[in-house]
Protein backbone atom coordinates (compact mmCIF):
# COMPACT_ATOMS: atom_id res chain seq x y z
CA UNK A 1 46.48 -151.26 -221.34
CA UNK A 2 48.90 -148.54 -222.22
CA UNK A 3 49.73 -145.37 -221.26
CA UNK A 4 47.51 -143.67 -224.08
CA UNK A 5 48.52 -140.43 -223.39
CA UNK A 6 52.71 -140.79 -222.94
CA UNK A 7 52.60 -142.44 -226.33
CA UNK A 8 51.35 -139.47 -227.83
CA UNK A 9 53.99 -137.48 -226.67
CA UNK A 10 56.38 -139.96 -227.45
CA UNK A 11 55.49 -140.01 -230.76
CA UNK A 12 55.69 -136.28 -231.26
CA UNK A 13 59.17 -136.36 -229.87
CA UNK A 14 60.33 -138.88 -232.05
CA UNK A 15 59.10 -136.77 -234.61
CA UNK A 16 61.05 -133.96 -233.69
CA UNK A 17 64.83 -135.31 -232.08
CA UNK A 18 66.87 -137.68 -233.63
CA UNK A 19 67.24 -139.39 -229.82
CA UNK A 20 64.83 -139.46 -227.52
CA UNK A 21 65.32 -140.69 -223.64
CA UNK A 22 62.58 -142.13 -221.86
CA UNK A 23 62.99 -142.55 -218.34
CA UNK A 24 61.00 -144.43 -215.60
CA UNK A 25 61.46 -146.83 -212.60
CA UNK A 26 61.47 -150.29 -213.46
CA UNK A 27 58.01 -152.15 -214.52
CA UNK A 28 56.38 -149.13 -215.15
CA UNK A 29 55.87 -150.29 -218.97
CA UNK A 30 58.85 -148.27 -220.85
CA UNK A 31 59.37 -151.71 -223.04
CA UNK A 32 55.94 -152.28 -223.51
CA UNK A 33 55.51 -148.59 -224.57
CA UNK A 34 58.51 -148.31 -226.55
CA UNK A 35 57.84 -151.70 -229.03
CA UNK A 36 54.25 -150.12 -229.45
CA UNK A 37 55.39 -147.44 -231.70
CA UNK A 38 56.00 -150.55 -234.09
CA UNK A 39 53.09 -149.33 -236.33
CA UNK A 40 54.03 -145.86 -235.98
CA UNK A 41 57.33 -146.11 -238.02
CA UNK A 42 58.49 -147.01 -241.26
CA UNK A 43 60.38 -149.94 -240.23
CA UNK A 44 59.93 -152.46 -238.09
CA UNK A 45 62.28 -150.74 -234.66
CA UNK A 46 65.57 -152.63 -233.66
CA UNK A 47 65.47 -153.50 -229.92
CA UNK A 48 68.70 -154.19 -227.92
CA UNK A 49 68.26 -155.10 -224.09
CA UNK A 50 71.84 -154.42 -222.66
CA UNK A 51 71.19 -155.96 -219.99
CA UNK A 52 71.28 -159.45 -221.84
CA UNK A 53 75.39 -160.33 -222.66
CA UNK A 54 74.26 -161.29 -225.69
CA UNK A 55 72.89 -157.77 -227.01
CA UNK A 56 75.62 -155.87 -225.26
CA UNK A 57 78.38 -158.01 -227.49
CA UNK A 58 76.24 -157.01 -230.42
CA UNK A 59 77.33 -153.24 -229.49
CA UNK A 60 81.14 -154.17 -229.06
CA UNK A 61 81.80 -152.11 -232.12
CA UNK A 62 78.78 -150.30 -231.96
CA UNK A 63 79.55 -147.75 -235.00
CA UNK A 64 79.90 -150.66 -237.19
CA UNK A 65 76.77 -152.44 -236.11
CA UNK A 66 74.70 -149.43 -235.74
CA UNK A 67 75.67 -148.26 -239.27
CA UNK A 68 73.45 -151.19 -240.97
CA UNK A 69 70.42 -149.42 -239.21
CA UNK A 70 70.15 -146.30 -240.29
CA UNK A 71 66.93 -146.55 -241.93
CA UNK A 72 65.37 -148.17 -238.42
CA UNK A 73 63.96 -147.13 -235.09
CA UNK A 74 66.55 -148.02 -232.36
CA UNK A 75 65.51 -148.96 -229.17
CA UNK A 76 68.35 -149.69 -226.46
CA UNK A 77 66.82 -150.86 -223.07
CA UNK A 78 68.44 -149.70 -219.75
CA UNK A 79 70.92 -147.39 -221.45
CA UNK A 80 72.76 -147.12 -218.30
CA UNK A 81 74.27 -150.11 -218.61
CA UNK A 82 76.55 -148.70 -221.49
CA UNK A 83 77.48 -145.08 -220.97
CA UNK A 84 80.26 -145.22 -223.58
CA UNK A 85 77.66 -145.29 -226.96
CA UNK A 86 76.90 -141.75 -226.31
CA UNK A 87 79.58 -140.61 -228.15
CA UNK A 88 78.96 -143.20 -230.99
CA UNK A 89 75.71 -141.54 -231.29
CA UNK A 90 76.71 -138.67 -231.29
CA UNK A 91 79.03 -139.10 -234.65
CA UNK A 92 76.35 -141.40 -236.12
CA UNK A 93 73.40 -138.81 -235.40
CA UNK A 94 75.70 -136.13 -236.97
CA UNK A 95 77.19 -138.02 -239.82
CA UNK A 96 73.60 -138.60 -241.13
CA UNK A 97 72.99 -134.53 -240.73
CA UNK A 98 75.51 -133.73 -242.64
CA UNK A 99 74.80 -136.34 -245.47
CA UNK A 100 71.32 -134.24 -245.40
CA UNK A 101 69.47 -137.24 -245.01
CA UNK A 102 67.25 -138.17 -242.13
CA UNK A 103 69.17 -138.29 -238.75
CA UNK A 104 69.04 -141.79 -237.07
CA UNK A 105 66.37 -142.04 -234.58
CA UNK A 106 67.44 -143.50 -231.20
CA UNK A 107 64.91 -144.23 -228.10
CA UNK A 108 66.90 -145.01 -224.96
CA UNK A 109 65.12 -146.66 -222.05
CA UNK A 110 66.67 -145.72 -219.09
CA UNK A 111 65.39 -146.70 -214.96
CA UNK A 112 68.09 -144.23 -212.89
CA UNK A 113 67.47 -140.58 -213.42
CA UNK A 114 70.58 -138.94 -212.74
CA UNK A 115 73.32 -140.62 -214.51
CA UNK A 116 71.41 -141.47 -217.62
CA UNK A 117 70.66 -137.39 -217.96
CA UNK A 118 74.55 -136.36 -217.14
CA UNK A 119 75.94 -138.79 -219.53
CA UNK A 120 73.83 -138.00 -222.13
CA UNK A 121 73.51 -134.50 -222.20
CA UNK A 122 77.39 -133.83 -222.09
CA UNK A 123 77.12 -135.39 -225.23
CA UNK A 124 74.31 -135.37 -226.90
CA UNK A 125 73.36 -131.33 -226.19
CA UNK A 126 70.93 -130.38 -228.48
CA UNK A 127 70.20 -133.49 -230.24
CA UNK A 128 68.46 -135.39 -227.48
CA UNK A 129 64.99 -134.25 -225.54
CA UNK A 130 63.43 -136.45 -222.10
CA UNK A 131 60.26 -137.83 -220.93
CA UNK A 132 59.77 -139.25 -217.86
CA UNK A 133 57.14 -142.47 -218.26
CA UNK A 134 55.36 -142.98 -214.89
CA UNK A 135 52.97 -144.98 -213.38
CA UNK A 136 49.37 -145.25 -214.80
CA UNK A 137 47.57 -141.56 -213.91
CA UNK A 138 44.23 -141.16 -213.47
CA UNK A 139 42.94 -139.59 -217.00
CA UNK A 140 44.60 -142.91 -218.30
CA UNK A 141 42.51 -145.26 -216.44
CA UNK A 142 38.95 -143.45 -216.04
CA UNK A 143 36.36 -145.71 -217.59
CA UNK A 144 38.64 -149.02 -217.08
CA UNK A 145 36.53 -150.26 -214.51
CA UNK A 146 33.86 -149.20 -212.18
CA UNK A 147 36.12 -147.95 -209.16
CA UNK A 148 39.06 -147.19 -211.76
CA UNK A 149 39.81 -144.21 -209.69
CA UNK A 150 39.81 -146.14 -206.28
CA UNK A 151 42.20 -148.87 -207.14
CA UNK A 152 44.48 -146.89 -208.85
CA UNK A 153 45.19 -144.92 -205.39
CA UNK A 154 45.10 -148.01 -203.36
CA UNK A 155 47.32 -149.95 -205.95
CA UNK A 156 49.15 -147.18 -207.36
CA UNK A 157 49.71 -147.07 -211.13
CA UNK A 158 52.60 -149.48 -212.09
CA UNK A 159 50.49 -151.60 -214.40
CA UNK A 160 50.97 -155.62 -212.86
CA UNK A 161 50.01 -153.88 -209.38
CA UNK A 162 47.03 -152.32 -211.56
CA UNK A 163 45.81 -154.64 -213.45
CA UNK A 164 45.94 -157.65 -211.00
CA UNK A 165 42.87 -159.69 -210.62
CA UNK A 166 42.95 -159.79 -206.74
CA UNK A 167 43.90 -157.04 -204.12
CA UNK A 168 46.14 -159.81 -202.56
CA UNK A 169 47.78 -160.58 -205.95
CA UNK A 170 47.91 -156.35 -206.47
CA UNK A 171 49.84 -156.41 -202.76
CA UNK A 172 52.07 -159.65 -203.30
CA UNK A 173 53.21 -158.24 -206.98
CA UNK A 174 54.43 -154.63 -205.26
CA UNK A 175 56.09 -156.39 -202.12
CA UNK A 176 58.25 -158.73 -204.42
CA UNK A 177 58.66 -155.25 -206.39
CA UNK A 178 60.18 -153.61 -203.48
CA UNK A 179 62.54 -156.25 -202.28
CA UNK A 180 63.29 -156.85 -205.78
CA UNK A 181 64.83 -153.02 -205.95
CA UNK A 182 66.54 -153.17 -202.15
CA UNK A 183 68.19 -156.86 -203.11
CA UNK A 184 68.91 -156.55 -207.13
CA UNK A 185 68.29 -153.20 -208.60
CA UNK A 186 70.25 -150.82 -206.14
CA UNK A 187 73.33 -152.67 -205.94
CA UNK A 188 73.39 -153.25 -209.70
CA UNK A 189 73.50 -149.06 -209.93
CA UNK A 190 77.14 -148.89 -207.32
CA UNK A 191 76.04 -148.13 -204.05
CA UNK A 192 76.54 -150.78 -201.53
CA UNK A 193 73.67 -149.89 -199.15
CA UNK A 194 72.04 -152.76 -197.09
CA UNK A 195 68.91 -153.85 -197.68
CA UNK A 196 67.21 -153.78 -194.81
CA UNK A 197 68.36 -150.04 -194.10
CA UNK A 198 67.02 -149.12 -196.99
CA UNK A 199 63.60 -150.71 -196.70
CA UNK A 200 63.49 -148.99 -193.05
CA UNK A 201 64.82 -145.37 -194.70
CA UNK A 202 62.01 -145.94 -197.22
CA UNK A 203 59.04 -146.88 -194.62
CA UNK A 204 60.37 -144.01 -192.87
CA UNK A 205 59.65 -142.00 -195.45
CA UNK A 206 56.23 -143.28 -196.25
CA UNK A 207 55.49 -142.67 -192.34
CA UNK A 208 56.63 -138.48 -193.32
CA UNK A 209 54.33 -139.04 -196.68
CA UNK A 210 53.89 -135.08 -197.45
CA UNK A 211 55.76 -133.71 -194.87
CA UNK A 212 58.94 -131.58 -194.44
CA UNK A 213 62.07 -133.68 -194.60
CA UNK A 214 63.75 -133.83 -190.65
CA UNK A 215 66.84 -135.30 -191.77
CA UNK A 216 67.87 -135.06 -187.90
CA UNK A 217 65.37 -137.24 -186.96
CA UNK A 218 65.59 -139.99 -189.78
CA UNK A 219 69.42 -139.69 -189.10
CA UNK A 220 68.55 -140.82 -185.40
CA UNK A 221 66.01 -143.43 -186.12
CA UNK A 222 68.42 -145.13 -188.71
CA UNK A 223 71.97 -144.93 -186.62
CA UNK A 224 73.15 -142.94 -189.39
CA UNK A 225 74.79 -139.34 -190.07
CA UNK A 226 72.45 -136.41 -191.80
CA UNK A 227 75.24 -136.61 -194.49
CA UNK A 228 74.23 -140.32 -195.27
CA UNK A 229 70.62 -139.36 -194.82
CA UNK A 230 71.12 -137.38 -197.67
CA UNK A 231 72.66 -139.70 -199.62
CA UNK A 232 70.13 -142.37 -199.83
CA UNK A 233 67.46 -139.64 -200.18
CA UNK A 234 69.36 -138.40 -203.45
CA UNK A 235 69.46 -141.98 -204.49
CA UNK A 236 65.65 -142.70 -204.24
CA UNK A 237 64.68 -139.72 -206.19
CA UNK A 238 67.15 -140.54 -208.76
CA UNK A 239 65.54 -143.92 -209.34
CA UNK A 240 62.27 -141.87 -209.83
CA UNK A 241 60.66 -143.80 -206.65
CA UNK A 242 60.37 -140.45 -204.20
CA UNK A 243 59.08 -137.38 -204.83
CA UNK A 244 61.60 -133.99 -203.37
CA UNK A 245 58.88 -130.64 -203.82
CA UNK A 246 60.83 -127.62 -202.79
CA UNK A 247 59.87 -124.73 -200.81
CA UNK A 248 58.98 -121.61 -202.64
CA UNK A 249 61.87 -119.39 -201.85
CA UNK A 250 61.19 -116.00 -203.65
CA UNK A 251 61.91 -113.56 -201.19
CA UNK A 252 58.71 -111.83 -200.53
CA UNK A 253 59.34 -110.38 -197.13
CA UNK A 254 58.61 -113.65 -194.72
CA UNK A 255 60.14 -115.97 -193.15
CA UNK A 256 59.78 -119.06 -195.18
CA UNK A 257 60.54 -123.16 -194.22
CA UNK A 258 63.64 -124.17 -196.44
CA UNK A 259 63.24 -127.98 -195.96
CA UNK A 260 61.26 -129.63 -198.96
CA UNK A 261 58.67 -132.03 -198.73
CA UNK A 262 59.00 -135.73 -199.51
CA UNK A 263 56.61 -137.85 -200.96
CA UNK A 264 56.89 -141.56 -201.93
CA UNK A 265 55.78 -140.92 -205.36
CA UNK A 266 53.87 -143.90 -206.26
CA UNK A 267 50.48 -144.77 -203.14
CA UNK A 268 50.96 -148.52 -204.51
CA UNK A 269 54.07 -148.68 -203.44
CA UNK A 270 53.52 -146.31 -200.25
CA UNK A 271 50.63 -148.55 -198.70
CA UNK A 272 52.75 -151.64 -198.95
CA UNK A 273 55.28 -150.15 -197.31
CA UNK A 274 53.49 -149.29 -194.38
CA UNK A 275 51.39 -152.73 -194.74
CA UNK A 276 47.86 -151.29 -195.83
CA UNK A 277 46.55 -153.64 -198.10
CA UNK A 278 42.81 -152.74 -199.02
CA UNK A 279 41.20 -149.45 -199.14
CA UNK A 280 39.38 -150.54 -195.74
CA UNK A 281 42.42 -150.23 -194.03
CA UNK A 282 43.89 -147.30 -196.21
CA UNK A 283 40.88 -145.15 -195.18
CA UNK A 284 41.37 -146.15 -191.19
CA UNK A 285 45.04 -145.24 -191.44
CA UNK A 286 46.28 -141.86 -189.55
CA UNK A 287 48.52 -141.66 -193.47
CA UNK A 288 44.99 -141.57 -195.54
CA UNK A 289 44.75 -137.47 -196.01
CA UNK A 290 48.55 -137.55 -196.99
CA UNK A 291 48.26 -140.64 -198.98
CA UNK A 292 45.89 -139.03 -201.07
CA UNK A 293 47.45 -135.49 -201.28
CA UNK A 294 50.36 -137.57 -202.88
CA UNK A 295 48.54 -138.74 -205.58
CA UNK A 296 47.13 -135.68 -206.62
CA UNK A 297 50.45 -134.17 -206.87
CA UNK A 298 51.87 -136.80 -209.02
CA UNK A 299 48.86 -136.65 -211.44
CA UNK A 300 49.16 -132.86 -211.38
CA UNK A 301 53.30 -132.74 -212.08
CA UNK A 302 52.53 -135.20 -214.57
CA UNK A 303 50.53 -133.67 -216.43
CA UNK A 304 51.32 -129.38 -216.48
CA UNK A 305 53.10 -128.41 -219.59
CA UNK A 306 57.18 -128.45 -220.43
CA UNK A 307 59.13 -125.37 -218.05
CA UNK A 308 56.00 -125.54 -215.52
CA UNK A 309 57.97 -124.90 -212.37
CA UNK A 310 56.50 -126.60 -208.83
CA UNK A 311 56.60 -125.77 -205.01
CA UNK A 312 54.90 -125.69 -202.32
CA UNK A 313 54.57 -122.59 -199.96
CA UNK A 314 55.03 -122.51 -196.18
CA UNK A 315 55.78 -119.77 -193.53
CA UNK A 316 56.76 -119.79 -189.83
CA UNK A 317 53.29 -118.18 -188.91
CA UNK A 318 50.68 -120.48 -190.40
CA UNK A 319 50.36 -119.12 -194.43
CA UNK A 320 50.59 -122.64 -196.48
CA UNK A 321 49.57 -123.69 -199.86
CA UNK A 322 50.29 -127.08 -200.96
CA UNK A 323 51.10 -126.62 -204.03
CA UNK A 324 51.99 -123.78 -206.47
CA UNK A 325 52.74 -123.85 -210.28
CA UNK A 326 54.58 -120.99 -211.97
CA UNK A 327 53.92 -121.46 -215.97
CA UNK A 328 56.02 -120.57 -218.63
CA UNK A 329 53.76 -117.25 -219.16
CA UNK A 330 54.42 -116.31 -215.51
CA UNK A 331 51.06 -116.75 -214.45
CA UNK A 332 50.69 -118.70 -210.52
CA UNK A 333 48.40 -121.16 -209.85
CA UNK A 334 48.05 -121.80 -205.94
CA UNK A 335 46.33 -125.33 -205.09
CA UNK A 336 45.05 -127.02 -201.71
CA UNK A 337 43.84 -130.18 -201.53
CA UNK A 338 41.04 -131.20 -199.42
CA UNK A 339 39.70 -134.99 -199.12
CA UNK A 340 36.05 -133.53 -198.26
CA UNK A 341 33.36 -133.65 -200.12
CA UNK A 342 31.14 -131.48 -197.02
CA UNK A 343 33.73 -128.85 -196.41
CA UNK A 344 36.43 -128.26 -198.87
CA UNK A 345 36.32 -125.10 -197.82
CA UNK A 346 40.33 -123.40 -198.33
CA UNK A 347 41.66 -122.99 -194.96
CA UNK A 348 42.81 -119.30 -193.68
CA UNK A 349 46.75 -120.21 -194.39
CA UNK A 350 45.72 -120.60 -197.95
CA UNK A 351 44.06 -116.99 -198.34
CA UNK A 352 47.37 -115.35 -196.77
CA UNK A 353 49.57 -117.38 -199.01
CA UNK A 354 48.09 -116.43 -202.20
CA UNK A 355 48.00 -113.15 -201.21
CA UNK A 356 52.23 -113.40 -200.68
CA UNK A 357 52.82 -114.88 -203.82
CA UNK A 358 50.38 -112.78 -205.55
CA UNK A 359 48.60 -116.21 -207.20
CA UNK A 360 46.23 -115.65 -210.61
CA UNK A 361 44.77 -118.50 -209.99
CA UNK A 362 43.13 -119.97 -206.60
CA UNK A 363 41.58 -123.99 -206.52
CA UNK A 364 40.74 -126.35 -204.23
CA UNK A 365 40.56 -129.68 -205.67
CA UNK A 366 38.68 -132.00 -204.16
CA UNK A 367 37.03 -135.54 -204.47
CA UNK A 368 33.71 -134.42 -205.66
CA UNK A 369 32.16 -134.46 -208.66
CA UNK A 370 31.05 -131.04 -209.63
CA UNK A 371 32.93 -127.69 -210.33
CA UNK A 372 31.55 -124.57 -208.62
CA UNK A 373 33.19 -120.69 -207.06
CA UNK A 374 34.00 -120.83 -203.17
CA UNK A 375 33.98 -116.47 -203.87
CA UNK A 376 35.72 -114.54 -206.45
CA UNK A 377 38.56 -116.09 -206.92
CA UNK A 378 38.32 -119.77 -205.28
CA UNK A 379 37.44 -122.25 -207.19
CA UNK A 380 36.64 -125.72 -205.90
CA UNK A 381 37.26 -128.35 -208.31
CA UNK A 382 37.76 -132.29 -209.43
CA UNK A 383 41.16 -133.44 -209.83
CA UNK A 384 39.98 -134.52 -213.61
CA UNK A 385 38.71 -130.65 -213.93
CA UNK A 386 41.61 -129.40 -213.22
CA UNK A 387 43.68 -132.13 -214.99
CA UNK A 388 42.00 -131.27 -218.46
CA UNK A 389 42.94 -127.55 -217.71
CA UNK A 390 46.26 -128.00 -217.29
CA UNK A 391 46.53 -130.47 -220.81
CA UNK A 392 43.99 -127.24 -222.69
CA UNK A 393 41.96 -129.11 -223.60
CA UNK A 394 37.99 -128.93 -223.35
């Protein structure tokens, strides 16, 4: 299984930029993605790992190497690992332009957020566009299987977790995944952070799933400052593993929260760090309602169309939407989410909210099946409803 949908965009993209840079956490299937697009190019693609010695001393002279290749697909896996080659591409991509032939064509595969964008776009402004690869979503696995839905919110979407034959085999594949990043994969990016602060900084955080960040109190639990608090925060939404929603903070007159909202971005992941390994004991857990909320928001972020922007919407007297969209047209789409299928009836906060930010558009999504009006402007929906609205398409 692949991610049907992220290789249509891919494709487009290719289409359209002479370099393209795919991000994603590790696992999450950029290679496998990437080398699929075999049949949807000329040429067969060249693929350099840099993180093998071998294909990095390929790229020693990389304008000279590069330059037999111009006629190819080039794939270079976990980019990060050699910042310098922007520039070469750069004067390759260009040289090509002005030759008035067709410019190289460069995917780079790239796990750490933050970096890989800085490097790249100081050089490569204008000639480059991103797309984030994430886990599996939900349009992407309906029909799979039975309860596709089910295990993809107790597994989470990275596709060995997934796929697995057994929930204990699903469970053992994301704990090795996790130490695997605290032991190898952070340390290999600079920071020297210990692993087992980390893992209790990330639990922490899945114990806060959906809830304002208290940097105070995190600060406290871990021995640490706010400052550092911060620090590893920044660092585990630049490897694309949490989720940081901000607080709407148009000033309409009320006294809104400032702190954002963290989410651990894939439930997989989440429910192994907190130890809940079956949906038995996911739907017993006090983290359930919030466990699901996350899931909805990734799918929904995932899926709303380029310059969407995203917050939620909180203020000190009770008005609260979980989460608004403001699209490109300026139009407001205000969304609660309610794990009810007897009552998912908007609660009071939600009314004054979209009345403050003056929503055009009022849902409720929920884990039902059918799509119906709560009154004249509610509308209570399925996340797959709503999904297909936000794609336009039927």
């Amino acid at each position: 299984m692949i991610h049907r949908i992220a290789t249509a965009r891919l494709t487009q993209l290719l289409g359209q930029f002479p370099a393209v840079a795919l991000l994603g956490p590790r696992q999450v299937g950029k290679t496998t993605l990437a080398l699929s697009l075999t049949s949807e190019v000329q040429h067969s693609p060249l693929y350099l790992d840099l993180e093998l010695p071998s294909d990095r001393a390929k790229l020693a002279d990389p304008e000279l190497y590069l330059a037999d290749y111009e006629d190819r697909l080039v794939i270079l896996d976990e980019i990060h690992r050699l910042p310098g080659i922007f520039q070469t591409l750069r004067s390759l991509i260009d040289r090509r332009k002005r030759k008035g032939k067709r410019t190289n064509q460069f995917l780079l595969l790239g796990s750490a957020s933050i970096d890989l964008l800085q490097q790249s776009a100081e050089t490569l402004a204008g000639r480059i566009a991103y797309m984030e690869l994430t886990p599996f979503l939900e349009s992407e696995v309906i029909g799979s299987s039975p309860n596709a839905a089910q295990s993809l919110w107790v597994r989470g979407g990275f596709p060995d977790s997934f796929l697995a034959k057994t929930e204990v085999e699903s469970f053992e594949w994301r704990a090795a995944f996790i130490q695997t990043y605290l032991e190898r994969e952070v340390p290999s990016l600079g920071p020297r952070i210990p692993a087992e602060t980390l893992h209790r900084f990330w639990q922490m955080l899945g114990h806060n799933q959906g809830q304002m960040l208290n940097a105070a109190q995190l600060a406290a639990g871990l021995g640490i400052s706010g400052q550092t608090v911060g620090r590893y925060l920044d660092l585990m939404v630049d490897l694309l593993l949490v989720r940081r929603l901000q607080p709407w903070s148009s000033n309409v007159g009320k006294r809104l929260v400032r702190s954002p909202k963290i989410y651990v971005r894939d439930t997989g992941l989440l429910h192994t760090l907190l130890g809940i390994r079956d949906q038995e004991t996911l739907l017993g857990h006090p983290i359930v309602g919030s466990s699901w909320e996350g899931m909805l928001v990734e799918n929904i972020l995932s899926t709303v169309p380029a310059n969407t922007q995203a917050w939620f919407y909180r203020t000190s007297v009770g008005a609260e939407i979980d989460l608004v969209l403001e699209t490109a047209s300026n139009r407001r789409w205000a969304i609660e989410m309610k794990r009810s299928l007897s009552d998912p009836r908007p609660s009071k906060g939600f009314y004054i909210g979209c009345a403050d930010i003056k929503a055009n558009r009022q849902i409720v999504v929920y884990p039902g099946q059918e799509s119906y009006k709560h009154d004249a402007k509610t509308e209570i929906m399925p996340i797959d409803v709503l999904l297909k609205q936000l794609r336009g398409t039927p």
